[in-house]
Protein backbone atom coordinates (compact mmCIF):
# COMPACT_ATOMS: atom_id res chain seq x y z
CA UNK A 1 43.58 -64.07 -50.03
CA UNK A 2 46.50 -63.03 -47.35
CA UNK A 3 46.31 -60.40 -45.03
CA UNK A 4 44.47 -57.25 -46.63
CA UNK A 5 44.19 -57.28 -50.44
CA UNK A 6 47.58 -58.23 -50.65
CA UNK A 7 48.38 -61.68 -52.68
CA UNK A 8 50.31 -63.96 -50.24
CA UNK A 9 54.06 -64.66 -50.73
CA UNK A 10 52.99 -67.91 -53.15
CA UNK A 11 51.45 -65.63 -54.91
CA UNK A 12 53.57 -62.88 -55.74
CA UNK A 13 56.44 -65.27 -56.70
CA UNK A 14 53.94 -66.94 -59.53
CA UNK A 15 52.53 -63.71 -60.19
CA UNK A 16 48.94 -65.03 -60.31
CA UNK A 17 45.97 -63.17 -58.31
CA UNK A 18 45.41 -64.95 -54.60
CA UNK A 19 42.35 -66.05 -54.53
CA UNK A 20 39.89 -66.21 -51.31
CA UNK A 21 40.50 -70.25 -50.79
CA UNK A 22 44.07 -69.72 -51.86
CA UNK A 23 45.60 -73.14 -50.45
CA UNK A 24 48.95 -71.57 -49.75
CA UNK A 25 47.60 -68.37 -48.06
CA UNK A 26 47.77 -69.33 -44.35
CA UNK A 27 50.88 -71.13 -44.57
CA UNK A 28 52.99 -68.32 -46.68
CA UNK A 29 52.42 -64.80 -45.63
CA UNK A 30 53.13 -61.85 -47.73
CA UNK A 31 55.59 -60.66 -45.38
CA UNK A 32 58.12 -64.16 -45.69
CA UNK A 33 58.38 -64.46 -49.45
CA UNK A 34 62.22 -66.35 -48.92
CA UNK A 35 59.70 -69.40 -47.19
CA UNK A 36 57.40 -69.77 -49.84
CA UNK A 37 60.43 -69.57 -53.16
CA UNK A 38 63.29 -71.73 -51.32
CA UNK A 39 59.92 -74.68 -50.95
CA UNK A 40 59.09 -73.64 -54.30
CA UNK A 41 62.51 -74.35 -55.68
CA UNK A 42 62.63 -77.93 -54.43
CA UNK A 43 58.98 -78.92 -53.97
CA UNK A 44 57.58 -77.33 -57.22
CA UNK A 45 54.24 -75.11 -56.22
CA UNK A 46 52.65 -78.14 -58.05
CA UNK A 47 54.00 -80.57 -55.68
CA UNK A 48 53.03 -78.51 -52.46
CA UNK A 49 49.96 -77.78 -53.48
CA UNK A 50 48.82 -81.67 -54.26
CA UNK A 51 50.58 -82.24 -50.43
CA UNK A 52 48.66 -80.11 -48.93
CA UNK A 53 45.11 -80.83 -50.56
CA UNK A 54 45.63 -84.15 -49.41
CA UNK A 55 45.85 -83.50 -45.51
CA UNK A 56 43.44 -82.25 -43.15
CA UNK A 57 43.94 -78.29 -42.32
CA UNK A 58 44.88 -79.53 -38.77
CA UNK A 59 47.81 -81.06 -40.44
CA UNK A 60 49.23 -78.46 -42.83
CA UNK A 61 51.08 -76.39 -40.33
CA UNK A 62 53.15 -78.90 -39.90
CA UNK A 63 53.86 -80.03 -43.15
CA UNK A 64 54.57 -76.69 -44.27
CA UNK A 65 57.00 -76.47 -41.51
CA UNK A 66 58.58 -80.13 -42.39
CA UNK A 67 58.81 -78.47 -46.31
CA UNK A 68 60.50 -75.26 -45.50
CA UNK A 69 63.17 -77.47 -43.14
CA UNK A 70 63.56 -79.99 -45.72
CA UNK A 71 63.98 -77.30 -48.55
CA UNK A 72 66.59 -75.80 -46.43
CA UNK A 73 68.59 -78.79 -45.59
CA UNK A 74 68.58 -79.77 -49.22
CA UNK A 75 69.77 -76.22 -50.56
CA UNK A 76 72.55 -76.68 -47.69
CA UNK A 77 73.27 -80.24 -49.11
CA UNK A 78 72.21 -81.23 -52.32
CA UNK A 79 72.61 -84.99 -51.90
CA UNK A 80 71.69 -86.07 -48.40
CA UNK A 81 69.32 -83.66 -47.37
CA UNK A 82 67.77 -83.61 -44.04
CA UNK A 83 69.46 -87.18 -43.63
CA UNK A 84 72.57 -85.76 -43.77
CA UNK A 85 71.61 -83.49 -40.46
CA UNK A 86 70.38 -86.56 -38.89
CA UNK A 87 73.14 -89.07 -39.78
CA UNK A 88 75.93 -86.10 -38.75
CA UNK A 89 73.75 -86.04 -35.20
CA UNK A 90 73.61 -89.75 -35.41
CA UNK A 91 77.13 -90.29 -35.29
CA UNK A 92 77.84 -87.39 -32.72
CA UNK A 93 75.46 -89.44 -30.32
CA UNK A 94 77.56 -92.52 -30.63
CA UNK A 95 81.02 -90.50 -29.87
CA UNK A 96 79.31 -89.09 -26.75
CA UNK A 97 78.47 -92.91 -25.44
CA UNK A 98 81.95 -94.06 -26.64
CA UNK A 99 83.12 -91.16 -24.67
CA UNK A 100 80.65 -91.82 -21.83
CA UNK A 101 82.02 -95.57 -21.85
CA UNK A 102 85.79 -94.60 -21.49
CA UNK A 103 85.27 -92.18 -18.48
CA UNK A 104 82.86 -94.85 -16.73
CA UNK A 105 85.52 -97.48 -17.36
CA UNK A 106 88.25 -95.10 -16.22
CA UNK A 107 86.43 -94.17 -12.90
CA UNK A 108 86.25 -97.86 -12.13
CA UNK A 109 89.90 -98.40 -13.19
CA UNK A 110 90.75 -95.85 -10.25
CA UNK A 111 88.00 -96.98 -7.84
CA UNK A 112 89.65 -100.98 -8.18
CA UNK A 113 92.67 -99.03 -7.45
CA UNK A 114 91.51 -97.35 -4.67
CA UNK A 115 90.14 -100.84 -2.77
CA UNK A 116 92.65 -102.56 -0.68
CA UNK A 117 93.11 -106.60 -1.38
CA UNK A 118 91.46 -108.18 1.76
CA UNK A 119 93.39 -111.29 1.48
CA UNK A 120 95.61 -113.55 -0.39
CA UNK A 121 92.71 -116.00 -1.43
CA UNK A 122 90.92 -113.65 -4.25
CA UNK A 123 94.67 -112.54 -5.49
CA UNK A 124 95.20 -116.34 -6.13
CA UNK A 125 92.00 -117.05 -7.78
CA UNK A 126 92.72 -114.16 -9.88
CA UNK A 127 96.44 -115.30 -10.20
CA UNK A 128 94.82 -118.98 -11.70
CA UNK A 129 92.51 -117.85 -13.63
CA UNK A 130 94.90 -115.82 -15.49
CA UNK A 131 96.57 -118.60 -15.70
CA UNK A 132 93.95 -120.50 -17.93
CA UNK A 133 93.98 -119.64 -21.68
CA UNK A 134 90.39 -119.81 -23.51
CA UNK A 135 91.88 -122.57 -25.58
CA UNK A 136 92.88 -124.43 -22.40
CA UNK A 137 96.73 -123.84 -23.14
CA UNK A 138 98.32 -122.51 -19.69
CA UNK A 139 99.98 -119.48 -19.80
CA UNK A 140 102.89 -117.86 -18.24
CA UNK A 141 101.40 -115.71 -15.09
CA UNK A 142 103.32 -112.58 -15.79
CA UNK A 143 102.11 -112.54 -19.34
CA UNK A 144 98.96 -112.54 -18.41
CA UNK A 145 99.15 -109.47 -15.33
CA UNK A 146 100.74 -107.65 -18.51
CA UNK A 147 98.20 -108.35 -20.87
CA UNK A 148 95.66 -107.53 -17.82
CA UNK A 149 97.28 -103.66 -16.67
CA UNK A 150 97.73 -103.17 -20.48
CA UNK A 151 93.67 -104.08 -20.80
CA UNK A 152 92.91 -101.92 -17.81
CA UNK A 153 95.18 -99.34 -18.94
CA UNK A 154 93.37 -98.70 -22.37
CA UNK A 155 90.90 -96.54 -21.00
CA UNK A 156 93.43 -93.85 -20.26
CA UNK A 157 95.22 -94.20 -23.36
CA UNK A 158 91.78 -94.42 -25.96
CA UNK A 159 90.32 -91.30 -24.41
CA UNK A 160 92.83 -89.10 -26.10
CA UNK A 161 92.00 -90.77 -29.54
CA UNK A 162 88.22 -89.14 -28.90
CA UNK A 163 89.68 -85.41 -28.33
CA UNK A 164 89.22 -84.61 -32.24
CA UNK A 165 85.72 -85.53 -32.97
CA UNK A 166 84.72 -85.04 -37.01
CA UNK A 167 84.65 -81.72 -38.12
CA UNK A 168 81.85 -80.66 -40.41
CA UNK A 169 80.35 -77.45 -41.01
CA UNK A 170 76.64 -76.89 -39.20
CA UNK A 171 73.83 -77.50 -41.05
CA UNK A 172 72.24 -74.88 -38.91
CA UNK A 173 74.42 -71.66 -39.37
């Protein structure tokens, strides 16, 4: 049984006495009834119960915790879930390093800037190799300094496409 002689939260919402060995006792106090029916609507008490027969005790603190977030996420959002939480958090880790990757590219594009061209040799190397098409076609050197500054130049024109990231309302409020 719960604290006292009164039935814990599980309990109450099936209206059956709580027993000493009640299974869901520890894990659903009388005092948190919302935990125990928004697991209850998704799980089934059935379903919990079999769950948490099957693992140790040591174990069932957390699995009650993994139900009650899993419940929650799927009242939030029916279809995904959970997943839905982690695929949102997902994709706002790959904007960050797309992010992350523009502003290291961008610091570089000023730092070449910054360096002062020792010598005519490396500007001529660059000059022929520019020059040489991948398909070994030679191309016209001023084509290829534009198509270079408009290459180097993309950092500083892609970062404002990242200033909007998706909106989508928190799972978590």
């Amino acid at each position: 049984m719960g604290t006292g002689s009164s039935p814990c939260a599980s309990c109450k919402l099936l209206r059956r006495r709580c027993a000493k060995d009640c299974i869901f006792a520890p894990y659903f106090p009388p005092d948190d009834p919302h935990k125990f029916a928004i697991v209850h609507k998704v799980f089934g008490a059935s379903n919990i119960s079999k769950m948490l027969q099957e693992l140790p005790i040591q174990q069932r603190a957390d699995a009650v915790s993994s139900l009650v977030y899993e419940a929650n996420a799927r009242v939030r959002d029916p279809v995904y879930g959970c997943v839905g939480a982690i695929s949102f958090l997902q994709n706002q880790v790959s904007q960050l390093q797309m992010q992350l990757a523009v502003a290291q590219a961008e610091i570089l594009c000023i730092q070449m800037q910054q360096e002062p061209v020792p010598c005519s040799l490396p500007t001529t190397l660059m000059e022929q190799e520019l020059d040489k098409s991948p398909y070994g076609i030679s191309n016209n050197n001023n084509n290829s300094i534009n198509n270079l500054q408009q290459y180097l130049s993309f950092a500083s024109s892609s970062s404002s496409i990242m200033q909007d990231p998706v909106k989508r309302e928190s799972l978590w409020t």
